[in-house]
C-alpha atoms as a PDB file:
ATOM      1  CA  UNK A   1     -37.841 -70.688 -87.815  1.00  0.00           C
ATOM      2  CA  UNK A   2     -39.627 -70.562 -90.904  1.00  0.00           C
ATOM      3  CA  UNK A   3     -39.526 -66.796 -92.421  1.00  0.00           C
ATOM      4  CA  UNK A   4     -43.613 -67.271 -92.534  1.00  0.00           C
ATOM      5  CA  UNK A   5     -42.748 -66.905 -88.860  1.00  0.00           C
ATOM      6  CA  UNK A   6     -41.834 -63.312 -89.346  1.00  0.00           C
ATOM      7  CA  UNK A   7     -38.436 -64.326 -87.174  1.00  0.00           C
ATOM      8  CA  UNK A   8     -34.688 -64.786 -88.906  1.00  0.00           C
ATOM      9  CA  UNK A   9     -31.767 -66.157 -86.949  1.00  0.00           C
ATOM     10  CA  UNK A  10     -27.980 -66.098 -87.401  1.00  0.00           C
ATOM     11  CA  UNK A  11     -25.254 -67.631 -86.219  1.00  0.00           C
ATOM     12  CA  UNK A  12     -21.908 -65.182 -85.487  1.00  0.00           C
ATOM     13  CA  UNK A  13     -19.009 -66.153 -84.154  1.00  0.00           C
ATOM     14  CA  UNK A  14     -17.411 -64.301 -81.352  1.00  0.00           C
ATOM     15  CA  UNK A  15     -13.551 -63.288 -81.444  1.00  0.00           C
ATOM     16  CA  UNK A  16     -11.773 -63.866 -78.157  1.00  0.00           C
ATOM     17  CA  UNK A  17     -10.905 -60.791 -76.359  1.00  0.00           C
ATOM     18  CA  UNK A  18      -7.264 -60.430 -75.158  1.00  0.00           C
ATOM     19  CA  UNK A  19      -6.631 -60.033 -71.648  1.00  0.00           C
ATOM     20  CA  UNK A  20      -6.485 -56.783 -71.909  1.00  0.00           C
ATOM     21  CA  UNK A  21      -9.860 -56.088 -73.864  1.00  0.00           C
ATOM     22  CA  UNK A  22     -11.437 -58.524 -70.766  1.00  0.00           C
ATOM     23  CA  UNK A  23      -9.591 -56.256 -68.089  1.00  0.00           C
ATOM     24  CA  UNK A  24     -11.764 -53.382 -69.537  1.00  0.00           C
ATOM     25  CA  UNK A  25     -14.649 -54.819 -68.054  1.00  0.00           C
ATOM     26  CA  UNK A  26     -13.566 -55.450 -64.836  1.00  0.00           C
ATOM     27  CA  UNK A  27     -13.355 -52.215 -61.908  1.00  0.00           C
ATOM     28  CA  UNK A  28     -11.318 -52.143 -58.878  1.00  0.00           C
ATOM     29  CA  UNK A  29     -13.999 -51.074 -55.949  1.00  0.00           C
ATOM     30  CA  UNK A  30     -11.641 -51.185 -53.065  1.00  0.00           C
ATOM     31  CA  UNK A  31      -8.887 -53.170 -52.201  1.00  0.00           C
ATOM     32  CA  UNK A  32     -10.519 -56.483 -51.892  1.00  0.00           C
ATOM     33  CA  UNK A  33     -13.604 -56.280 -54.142  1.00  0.00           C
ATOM     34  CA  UNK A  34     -14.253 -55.989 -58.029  1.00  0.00           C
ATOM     35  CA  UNK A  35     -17.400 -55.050 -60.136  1.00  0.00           C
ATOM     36  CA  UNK A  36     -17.920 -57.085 -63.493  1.00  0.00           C
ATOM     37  CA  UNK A  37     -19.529 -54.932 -65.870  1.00  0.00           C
ATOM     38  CA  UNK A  38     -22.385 -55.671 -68.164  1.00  0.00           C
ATOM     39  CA  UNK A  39     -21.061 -57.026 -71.315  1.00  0.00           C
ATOM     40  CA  UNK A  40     -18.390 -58.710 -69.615  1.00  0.00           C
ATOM     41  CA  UNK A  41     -20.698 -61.645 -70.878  1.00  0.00           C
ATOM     42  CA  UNK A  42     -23.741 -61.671 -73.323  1.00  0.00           C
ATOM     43  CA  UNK A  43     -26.527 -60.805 -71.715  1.00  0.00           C
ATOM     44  CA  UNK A  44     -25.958 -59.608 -68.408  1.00  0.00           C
ATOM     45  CA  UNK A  45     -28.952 -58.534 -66.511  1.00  0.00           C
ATOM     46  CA  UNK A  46     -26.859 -57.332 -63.339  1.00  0.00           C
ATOM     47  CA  UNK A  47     -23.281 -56.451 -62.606  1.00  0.00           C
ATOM     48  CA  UNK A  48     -21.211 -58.936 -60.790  1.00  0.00           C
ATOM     49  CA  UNK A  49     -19.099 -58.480 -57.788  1.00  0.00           C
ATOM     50  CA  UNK A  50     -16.362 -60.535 -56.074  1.00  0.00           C
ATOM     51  CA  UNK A  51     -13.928 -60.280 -53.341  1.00  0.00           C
ATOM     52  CA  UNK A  52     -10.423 -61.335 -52.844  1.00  0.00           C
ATOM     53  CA  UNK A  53      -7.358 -60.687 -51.161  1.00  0.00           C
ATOM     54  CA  UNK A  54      -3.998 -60.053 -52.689  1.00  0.00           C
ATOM     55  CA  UNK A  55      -3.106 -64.068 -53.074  1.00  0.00           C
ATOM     56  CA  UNK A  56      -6.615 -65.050 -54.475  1.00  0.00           C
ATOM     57  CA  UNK A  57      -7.051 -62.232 -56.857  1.00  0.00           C
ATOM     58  CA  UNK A  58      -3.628 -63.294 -58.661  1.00  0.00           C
ATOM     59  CA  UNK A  59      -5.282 -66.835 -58.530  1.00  0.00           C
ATOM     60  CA  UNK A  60      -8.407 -65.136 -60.279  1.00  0.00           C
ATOM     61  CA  UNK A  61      -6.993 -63.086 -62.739  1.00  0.00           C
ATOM     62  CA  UNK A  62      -4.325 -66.179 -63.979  1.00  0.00           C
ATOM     63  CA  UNK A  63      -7.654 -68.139 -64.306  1.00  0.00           C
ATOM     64  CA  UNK A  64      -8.866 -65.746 -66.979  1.00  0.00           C
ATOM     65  CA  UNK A  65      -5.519 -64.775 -68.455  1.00  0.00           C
ATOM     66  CA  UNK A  66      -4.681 -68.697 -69.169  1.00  0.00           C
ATOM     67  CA  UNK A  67      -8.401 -68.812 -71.036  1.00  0.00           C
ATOM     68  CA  UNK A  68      -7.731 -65.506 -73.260  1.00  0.00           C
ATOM     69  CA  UNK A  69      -4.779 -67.017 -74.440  1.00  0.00           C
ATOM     70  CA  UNK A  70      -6.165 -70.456 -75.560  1.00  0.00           C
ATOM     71  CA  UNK A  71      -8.430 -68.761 -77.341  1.00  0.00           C
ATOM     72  CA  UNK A  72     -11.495 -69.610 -75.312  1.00  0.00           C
ATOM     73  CA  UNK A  73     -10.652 -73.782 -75.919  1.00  0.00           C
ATOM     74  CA  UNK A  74     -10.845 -76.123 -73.155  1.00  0.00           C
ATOM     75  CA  UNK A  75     -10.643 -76.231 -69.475  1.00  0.00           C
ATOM     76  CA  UNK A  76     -13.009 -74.759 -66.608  1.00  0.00           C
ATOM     77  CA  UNK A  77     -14.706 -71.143 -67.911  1.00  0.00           C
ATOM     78  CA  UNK A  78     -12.662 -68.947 -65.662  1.00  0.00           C
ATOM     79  CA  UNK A  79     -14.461 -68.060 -62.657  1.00  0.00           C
ATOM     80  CA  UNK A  80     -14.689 -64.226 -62.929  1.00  0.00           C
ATOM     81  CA  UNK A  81     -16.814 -65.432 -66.448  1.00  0.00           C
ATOM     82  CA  UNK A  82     -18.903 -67.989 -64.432  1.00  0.00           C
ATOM     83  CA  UNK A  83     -20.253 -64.780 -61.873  1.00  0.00           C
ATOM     84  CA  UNK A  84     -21.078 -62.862 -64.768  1.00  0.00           C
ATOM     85  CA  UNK A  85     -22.922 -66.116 -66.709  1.00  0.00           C
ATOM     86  CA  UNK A  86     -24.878 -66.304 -63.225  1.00  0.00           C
ATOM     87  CA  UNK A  87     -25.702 -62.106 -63.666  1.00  0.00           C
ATOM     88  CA  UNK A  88     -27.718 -62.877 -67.188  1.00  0.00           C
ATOM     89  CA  UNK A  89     -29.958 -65.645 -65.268  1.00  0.00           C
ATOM     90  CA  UNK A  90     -33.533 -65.001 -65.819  1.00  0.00           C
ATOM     91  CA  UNK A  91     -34.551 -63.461 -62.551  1.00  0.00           C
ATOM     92  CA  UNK A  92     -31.250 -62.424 -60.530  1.00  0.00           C
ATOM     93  CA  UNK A  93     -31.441 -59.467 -58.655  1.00  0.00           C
ATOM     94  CA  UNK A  94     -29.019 -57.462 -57.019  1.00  0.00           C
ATOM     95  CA  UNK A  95     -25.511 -58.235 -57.991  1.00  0.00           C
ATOM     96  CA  UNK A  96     -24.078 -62.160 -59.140  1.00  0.00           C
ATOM     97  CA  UNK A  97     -21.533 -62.290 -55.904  1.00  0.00           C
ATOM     98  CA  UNK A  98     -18.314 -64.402 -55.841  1.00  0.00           C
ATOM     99  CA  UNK A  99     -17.310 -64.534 -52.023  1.00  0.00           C
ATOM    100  CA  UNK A 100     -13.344 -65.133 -50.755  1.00  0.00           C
ATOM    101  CA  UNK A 101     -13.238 -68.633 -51.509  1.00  0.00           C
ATOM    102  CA  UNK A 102     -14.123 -68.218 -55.213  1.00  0.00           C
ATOM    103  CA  UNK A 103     -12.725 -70.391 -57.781  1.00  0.00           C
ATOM    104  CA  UNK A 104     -13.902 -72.086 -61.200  1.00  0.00           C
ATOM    105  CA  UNK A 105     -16.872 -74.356 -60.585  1.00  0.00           C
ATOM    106  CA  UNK A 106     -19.851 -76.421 -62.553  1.00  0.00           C
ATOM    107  CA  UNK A 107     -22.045 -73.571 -64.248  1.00  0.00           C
ATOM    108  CA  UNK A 108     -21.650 -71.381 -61.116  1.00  0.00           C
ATOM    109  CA  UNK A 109     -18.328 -70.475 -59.744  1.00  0.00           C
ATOM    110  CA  UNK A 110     -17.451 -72.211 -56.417  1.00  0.00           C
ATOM    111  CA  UNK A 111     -18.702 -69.597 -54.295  1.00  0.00           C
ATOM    112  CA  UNK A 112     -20.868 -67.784 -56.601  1.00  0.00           C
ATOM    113  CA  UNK A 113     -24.240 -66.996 -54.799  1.00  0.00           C
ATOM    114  CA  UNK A 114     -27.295 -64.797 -56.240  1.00  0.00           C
ATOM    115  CA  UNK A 115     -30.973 -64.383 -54.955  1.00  0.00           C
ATOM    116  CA  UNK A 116     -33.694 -64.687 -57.476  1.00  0.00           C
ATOM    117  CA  UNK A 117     -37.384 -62.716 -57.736  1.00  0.00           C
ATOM    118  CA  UNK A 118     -39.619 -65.706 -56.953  1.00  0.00           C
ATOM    119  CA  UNK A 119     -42.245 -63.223 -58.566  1.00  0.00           C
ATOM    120  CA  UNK A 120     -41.027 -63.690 -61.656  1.00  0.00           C
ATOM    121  CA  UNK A 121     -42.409 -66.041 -63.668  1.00  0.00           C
ATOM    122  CA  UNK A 122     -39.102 -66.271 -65.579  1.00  0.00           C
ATOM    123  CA  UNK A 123     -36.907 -67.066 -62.416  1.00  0.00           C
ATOM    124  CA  UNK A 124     -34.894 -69.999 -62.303  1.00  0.00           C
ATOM    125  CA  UNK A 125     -33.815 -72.053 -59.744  1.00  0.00           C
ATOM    126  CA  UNK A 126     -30.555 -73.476 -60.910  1.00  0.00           C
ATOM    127  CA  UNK A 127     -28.853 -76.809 -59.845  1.00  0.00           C
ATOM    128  CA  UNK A 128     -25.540 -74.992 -59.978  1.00  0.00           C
ATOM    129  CA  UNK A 129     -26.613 -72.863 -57.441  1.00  0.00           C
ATOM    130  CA  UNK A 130     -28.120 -75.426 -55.097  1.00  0.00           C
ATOM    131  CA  UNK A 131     -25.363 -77.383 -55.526  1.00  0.00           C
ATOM    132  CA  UNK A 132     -25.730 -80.389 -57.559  1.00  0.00           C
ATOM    133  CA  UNK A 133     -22.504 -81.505 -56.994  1.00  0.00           C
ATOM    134  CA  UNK A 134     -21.649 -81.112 -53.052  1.00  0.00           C
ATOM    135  CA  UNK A 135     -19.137 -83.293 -51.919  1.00  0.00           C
ATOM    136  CA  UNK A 136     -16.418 -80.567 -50.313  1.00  0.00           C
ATOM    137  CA  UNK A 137     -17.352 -81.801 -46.821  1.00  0.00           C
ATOM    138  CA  UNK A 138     -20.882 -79.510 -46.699  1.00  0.00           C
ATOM    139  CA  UNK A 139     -22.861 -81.258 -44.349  1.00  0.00           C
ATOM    140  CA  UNK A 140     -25.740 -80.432 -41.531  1.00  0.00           C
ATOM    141  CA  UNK A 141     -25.978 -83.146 -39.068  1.00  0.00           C
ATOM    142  CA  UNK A 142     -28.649 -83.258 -35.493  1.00  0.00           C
ATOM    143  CA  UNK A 143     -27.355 -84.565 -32.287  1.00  0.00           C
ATOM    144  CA  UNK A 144     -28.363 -84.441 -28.692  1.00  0.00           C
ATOM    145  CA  UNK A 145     -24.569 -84.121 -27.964  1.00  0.00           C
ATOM    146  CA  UNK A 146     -23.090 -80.404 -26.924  1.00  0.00           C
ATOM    147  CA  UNK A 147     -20.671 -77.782 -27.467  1.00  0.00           C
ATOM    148  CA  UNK A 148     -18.943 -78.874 -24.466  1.00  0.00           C
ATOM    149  CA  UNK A 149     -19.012 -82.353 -24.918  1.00  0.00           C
ATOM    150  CA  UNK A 150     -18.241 -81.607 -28.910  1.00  0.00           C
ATOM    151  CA  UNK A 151     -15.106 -79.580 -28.414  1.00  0.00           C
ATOM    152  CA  UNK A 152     -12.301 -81.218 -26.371  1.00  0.00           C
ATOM    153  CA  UNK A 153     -12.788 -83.878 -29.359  1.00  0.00           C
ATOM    154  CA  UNK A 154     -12.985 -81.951 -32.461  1.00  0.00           C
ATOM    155  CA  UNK A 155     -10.007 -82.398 -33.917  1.00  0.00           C
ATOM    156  CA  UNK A 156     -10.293 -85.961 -33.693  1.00  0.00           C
ATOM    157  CA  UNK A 157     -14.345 -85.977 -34.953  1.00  0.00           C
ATOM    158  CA  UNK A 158     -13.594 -84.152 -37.928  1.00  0.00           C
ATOM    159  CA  UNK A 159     -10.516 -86.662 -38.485  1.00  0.00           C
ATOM    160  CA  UNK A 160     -12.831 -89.260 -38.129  1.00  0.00           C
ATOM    161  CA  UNK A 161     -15.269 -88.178 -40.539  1.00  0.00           C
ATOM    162  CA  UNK A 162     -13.024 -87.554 -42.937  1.00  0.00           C
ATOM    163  CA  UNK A 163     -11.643 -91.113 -42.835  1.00  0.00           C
ATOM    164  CA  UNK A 164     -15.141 -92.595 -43.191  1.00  0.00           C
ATOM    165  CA  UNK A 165     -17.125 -90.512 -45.267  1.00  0.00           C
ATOM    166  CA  UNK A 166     -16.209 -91.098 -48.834  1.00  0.00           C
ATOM    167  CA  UNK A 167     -15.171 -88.124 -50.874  1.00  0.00           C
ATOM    168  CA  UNK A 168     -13.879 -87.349 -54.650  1.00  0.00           C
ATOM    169  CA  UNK A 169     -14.618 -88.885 -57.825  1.00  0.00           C
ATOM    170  CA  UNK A 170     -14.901 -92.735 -57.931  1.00  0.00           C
ATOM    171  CA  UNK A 171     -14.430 -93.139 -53.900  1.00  0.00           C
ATOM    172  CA  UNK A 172     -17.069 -95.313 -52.158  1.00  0.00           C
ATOM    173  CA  UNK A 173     -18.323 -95.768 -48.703  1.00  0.00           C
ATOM    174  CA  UNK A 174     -19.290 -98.427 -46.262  1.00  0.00           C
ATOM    175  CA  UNK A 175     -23.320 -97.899 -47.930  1.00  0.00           C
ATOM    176  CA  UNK A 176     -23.814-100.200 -51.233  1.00  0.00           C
ATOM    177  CA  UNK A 177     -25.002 -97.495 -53.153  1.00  0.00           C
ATOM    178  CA  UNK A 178     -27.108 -97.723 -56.506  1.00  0.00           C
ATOM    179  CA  UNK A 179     -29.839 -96.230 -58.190  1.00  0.00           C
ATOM    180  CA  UNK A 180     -32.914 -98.192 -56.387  1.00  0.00           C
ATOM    181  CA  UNK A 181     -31.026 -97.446 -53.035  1.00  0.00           C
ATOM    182  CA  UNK A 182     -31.039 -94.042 -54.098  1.00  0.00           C
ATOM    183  CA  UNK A 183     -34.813 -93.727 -55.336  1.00  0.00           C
ATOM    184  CA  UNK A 184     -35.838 -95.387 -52.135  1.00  0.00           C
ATOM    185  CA  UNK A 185     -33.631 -93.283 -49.748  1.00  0.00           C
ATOM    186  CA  UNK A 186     -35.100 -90.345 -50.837  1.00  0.00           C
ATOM    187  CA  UNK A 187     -38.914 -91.446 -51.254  1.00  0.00           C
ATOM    188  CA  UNK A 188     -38.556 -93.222 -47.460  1.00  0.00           C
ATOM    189  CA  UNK A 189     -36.035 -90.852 -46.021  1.00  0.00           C
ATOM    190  CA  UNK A 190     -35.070 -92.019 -41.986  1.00  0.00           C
ATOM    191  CA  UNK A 191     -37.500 -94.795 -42.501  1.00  0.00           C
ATOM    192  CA  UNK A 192     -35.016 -96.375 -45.119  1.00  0.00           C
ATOM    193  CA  UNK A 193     -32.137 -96.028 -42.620  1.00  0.00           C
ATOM    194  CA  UNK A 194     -34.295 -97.726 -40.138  1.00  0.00           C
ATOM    195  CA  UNK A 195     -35.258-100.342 -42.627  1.00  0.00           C
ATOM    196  CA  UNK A 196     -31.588-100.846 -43.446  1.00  0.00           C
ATOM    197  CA  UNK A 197     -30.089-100.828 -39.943  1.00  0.00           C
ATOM    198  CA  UNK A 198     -28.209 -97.632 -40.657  1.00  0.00           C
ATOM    199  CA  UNK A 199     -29.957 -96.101 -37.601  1.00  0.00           C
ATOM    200  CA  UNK A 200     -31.893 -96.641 -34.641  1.00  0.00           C
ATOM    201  CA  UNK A 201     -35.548 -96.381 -33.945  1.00  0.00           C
ATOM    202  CA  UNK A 202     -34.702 -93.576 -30.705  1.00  0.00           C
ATOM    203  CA  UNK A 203     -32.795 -91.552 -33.722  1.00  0.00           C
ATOM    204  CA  UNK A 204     -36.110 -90.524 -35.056  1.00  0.00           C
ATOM    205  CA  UNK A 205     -37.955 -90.111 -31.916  1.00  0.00           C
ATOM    206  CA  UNK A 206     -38.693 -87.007 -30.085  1.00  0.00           C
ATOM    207  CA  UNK A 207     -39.673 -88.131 -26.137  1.00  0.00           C
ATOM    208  CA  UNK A 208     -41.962 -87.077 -23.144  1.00  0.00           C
ATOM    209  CA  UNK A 209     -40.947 -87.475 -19.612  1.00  0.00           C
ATOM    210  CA  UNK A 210     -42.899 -90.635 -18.439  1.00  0.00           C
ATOM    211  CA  UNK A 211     -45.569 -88.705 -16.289  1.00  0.00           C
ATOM    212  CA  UNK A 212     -46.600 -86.642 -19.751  1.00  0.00           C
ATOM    213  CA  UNK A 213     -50.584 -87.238 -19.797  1.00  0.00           C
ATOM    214  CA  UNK A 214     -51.330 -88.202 -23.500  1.00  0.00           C
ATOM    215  CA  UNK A 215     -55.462 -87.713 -24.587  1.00  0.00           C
ATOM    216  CA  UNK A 216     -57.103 -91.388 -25.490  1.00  0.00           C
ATOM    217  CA  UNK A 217     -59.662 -91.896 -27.904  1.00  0.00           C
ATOM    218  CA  UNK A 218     -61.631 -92.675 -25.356  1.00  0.00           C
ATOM    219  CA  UNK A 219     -61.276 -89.069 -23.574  1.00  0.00           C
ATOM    220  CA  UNK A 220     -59.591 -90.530 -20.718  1.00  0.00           C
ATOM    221  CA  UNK A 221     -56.009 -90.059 -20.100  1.00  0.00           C
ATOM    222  CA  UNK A 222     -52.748 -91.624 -19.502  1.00  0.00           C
ATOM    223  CA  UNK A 223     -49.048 -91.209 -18.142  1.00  0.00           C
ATOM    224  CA  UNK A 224     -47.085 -91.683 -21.900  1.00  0.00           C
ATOM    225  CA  UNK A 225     -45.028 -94.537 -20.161  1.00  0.00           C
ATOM    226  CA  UNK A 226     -48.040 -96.872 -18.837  1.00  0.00           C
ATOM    227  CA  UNK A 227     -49.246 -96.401 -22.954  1.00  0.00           C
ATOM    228  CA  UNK A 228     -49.187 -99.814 -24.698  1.00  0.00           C
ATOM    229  CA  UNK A 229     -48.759-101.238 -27.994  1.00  0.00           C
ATOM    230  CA  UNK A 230     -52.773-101.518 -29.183  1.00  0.00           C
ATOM    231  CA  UNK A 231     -53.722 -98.557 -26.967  1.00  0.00           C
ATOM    232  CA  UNK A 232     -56.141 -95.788 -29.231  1.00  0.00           C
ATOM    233  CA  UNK A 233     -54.784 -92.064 -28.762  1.00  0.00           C
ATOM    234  CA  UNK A 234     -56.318 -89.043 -29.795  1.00  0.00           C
ATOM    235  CA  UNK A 235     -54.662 -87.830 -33.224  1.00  0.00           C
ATOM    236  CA  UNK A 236     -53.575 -83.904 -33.372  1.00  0.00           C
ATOM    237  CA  UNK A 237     -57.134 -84.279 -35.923  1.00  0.00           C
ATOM    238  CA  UNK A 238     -59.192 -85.400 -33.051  1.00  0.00           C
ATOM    239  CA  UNK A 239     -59.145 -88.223 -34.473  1.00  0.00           C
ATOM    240  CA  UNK A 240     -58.357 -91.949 -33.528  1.00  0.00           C
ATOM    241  CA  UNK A 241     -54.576 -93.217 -33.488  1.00  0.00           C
ATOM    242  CA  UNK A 242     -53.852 -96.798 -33.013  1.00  0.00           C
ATOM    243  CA  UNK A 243     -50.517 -97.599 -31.027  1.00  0.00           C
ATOM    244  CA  UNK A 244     -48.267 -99.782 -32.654  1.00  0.00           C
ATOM    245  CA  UNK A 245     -44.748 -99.776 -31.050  1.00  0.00           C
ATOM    246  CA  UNK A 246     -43.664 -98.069 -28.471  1.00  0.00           C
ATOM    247  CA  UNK A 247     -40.048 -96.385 -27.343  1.00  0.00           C
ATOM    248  CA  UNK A 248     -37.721 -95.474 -24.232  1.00  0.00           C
ATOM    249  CA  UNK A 249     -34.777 -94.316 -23.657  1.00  0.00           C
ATOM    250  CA  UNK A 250     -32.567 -92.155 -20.775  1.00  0.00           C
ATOM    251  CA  UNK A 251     -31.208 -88.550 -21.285  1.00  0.00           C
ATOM    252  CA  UNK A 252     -31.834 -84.986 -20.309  1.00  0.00           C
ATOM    253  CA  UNK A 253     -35.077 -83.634 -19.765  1.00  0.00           C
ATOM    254  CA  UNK A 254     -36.418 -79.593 -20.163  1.00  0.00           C
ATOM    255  CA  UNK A 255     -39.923 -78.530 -18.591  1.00  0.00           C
ATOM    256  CA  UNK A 256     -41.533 -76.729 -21.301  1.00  0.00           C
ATOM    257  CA  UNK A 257     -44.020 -73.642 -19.713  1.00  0.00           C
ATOM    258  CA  UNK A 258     -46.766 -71.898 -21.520  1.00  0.00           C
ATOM    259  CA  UNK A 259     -49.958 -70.393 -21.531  1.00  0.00           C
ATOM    260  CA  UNK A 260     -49.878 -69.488 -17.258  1.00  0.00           C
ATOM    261  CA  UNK A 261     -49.383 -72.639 -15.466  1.00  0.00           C
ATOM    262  CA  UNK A 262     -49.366 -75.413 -18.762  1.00  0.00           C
ATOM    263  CA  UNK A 263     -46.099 -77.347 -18.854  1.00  0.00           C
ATOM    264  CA  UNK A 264     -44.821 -80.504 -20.152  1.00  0.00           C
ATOM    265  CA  UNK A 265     -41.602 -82.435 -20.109  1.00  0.00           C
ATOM    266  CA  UNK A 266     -39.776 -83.775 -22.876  1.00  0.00           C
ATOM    267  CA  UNK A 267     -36.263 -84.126 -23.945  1.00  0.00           C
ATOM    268  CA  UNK A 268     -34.122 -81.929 -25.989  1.00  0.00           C
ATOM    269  CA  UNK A 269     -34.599 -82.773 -29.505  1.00  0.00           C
ATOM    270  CA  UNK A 270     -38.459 -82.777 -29.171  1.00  0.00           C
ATOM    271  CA  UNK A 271     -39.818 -80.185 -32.196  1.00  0.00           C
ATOM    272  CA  UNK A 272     -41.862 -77.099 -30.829  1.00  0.00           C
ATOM    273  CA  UNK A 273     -44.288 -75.496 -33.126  1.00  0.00           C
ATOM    274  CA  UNK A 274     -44.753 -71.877 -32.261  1.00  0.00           C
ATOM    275  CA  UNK A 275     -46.414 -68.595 -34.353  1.00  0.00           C
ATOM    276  CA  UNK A 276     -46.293 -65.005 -34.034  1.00  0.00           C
ATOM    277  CA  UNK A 277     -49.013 -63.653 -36.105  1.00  0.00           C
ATOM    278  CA  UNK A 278     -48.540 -65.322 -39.731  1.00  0.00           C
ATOM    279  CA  UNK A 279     -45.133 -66.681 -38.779  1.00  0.00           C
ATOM    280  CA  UNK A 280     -44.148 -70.174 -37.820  1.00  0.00           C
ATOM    281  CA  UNK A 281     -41.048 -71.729 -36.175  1.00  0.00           C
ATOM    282  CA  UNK A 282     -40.548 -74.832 -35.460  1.00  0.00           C
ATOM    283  CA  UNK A 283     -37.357 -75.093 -33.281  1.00  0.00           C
ATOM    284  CA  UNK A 284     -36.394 -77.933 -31.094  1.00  0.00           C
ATOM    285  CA  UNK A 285     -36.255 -77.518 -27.124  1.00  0.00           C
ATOM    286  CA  UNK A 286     -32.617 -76.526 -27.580  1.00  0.00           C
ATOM    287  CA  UNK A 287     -32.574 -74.846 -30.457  1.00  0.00           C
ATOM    288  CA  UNK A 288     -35.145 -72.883 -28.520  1.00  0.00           C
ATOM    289  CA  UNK A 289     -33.166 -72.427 -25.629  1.00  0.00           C
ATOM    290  CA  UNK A 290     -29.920 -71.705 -27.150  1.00  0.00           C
ATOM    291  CA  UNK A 291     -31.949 -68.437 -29.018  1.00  0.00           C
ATOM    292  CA  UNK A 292     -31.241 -64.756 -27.518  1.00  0.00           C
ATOM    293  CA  UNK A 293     -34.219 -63.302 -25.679  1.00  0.00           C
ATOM    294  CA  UNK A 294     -34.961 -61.253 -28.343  1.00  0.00           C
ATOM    295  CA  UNK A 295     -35.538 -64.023 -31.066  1.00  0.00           C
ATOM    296  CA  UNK A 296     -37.556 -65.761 -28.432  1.00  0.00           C
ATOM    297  CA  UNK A 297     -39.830 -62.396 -27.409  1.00  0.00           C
ATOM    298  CA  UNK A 298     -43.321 -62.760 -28.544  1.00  0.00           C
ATOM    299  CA  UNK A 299     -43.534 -66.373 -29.807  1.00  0.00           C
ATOM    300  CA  UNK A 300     -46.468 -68.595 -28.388  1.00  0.00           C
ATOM    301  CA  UNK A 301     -47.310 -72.103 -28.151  1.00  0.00           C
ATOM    302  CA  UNK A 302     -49.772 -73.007 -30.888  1.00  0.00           C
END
């Protein structure tokens, strides 16, 4: 900056620490945990803490032994120095944690985690810590199928997914993929699977039993399965709703009760939106139904 400014700056190159000097920052809590201690890195904010057994800590340490005697040149940043990067974010609080699996990452260690004071307008929300880079078989996938029917299969599902969802650098999948396919997946989300033929219509519906009564524009009502394409509806607005396709399908139904004798029947993926004062929840039938009695106590119907 311009010393009119009333600022100077200088550049000053840091000497590698030896092993040893980086050891100094590092504390033994217990058997299978370590503190990182500010200074570690410039600019800590918090300490950082990891955990590791007996195998992975000699993993950890070689990491940072390897990189104190290049020098500091080339390679991943060991990840003991990645958790304490992560502890001088703007924002952290706490501790920057490395849990049992850590190991040198992108920016963050492989996992690093860390919460940040949404409060402060100096935060960050960093991609390293989202995970800009997933592709280690994270997934979360809905499915009307269950633990029962999941499990004498496992083995061979997970096989199975392994052998057809692409993973690694340069691998590709059955999906032409490119950056319009991209843009347009994520502006049209299931609609662009439908629009595609990666998916069905009945994948993205959530169905009544064919009794349900449904509210017309008219006042009037209806049994959901006599409802036609060009039928009006009453919107959740009060407003009119023009019907322009229609769906059906066969599978498990749950009668939902509420408010004394109110009920309705719908199947198992169908979304329930339910509050509790301020708070909202919006689990499906068996998401619902799969909750202790506790996490269900006191949530209504809204």
């Amino acid at each position: 900056l311009p010393p009119e400014k009333g600022r100077a700056m200088a550049a000053v190159a840091a000497q590698p620490r030896v092993f040893e000097e980086e050891m100094k920052y590092l504390e033994r809590l217990d058997a299978t945990s370590w503190r990182i201690k500010p200074g570690f890195v410039a600019g800590m904010r918090v300490p950082g803490i990891f955990y590791v057994d007996a195998a992975l800590e000699s993993l950890v340490f070689d990491e940072l032994r390897h990189q104190s005697a290049s020098g500091g040149y080339g390679g991943f940043l060991p990840a003991v120095k990645q958790v304490a990067n992560v502890a001088a974010l703007p924002g952290i609080v706490g501790s920057s944690i490395g849990l049992p699996d850590i190991h040198s990452g992108y920016g963050f260690a492989i996992g690093n985690v860390a919460a940040f004071d949404t409060g402060d307008p100096e935060a960050v929300v960093s991609p390293g810590g989202v995970g800009f880079d997933i592709n280690c078989g994270v997934r979360v996938l809905r499915t009307n199928l269950t633990e029962a029917e999941v499990g004498p299969v496992r083995e061979q599902l997970a096989q199975s997914l392994f052998d057809h969802i692409p993973v690694g650098v340069g691998s590709k999948g059955v999906i032409p993929t490119s950056a319009e396919n991209l843009d347009a997946a994520l502006e049209m989300g299931m609609d662009w699977t439908l629009r595609e033929g990666y998916s069905w219509a009945e994948d993205k519906e959530h169905c009544f039993a064919p009794e349900t009564e449904v509210l017309l524009a008219d006042n009037t009502k209806r049994g959901i399965a006599e409802i036609a394409v060009g039928d009006e509806l009453t919107g959740e607005d009060g407003e009119p709703r023009r019907v322009v396709a229609t769906r059906r399908g066969f599978g498990p139904m749950y009668r939902v009760e509420y408010g004394g004798d109110c009920f309705f029947e719908c199947n198992g993926q169908h979304q329930l939106v339910l509050v509790q004062g301020a708070r909202l929840w919006e689990p499906t039938v068996v998401e619902f139904c799969r909750a202790t009695p506790g996490e269900r106590r006191g949530w209504r119907m809204r």
